[in-house]
Protein backbone atom coordinates (compact mmCIF):
# COMPACT_ATOMS: atom_id res chain seq x y z
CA UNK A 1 91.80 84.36 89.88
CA UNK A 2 94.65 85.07 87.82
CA UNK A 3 97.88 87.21 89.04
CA UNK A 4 97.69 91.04 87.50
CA UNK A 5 100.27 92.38 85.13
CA UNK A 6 102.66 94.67 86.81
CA UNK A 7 102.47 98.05 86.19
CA UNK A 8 104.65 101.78 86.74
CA UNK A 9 104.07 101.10 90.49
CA UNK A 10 105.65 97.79 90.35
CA UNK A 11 108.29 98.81 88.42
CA UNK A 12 108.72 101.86 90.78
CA UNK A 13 108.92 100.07 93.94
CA UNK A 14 111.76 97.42 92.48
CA UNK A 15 113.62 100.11 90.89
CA UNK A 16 114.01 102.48 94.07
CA UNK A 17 114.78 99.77 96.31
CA UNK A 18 117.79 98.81 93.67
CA UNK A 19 118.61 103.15 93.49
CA UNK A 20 118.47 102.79 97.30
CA UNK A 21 120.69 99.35 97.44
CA UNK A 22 123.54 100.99 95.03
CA UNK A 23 123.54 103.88 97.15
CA UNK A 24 124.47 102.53 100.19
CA UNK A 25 126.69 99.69 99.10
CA UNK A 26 128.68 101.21 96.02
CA UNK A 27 128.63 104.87 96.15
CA UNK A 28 128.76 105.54 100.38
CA UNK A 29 128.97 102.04 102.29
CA UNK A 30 128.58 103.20 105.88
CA UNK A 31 127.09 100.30 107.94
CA UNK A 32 124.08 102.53 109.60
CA UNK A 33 123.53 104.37 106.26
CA UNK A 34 122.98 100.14 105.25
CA UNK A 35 121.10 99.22 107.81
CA UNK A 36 118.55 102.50 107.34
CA UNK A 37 118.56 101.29 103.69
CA UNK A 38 117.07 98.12 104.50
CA UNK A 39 115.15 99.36 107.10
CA UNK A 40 113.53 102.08 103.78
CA UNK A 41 113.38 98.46 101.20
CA UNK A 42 111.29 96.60 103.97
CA UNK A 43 108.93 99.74 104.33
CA UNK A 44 109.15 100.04 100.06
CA UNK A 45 107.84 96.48 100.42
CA UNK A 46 105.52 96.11 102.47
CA UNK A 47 103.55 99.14 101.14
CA UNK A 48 103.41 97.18 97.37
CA UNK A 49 102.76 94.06 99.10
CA UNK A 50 99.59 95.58 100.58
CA UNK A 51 98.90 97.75 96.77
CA UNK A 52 99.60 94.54 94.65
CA UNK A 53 97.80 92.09 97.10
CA UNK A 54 94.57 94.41 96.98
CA UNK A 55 95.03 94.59 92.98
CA UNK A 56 95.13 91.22 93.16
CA UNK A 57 92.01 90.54 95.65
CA UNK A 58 89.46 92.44 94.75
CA UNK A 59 90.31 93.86 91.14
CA UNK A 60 91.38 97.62 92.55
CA UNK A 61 93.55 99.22 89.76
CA UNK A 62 94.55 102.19 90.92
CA UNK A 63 97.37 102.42 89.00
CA UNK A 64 98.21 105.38 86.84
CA UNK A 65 99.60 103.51 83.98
C-alpha cells in the first residue's frame, strides 16, 4: 500500500502549527501563551494523524483539494 500524496489539509495542519509557533515565540513569548501553543500543535496533530492515517488505511479522500 503506497503512502498518499499530501494535500490542502496537510499543508494546512503544518502551516498553522508554524503561524501558531511564530506567534508565541517571536511576536509575544510569554511562557503559558508557549506552553498553550504546544498544547494547540499536539491537538493540530493528532487530529491529521488520525485524517492522514485513515487516508492512508482504507483509501478515504476526503479532502477538498
Amino acid at each position: 500500500m503506497e503512502a498518499p500524496t499530501p494535500g490542502l489539509l496537510d499543508y494546512a495542519a503544518g502551516g498553522s502549527a508554524l503561524v501558531l509557533l511564530f506567534v508565541a515565540y517571536v511576536i509575544y513569548p510569554n511562557t503559558i501563551l508557549q506552553y498553550g501553543v504546544w498544547l494547540a500543535i499536539f491537538a493540530i496533530w493528532m487530529a491529521w494523524f488520525v485524517y492522514y492515517g485513515t487516508k492512508w488505511m482504507y483509501g478515504v479522500d476526503g479532502d477538498p483539494s
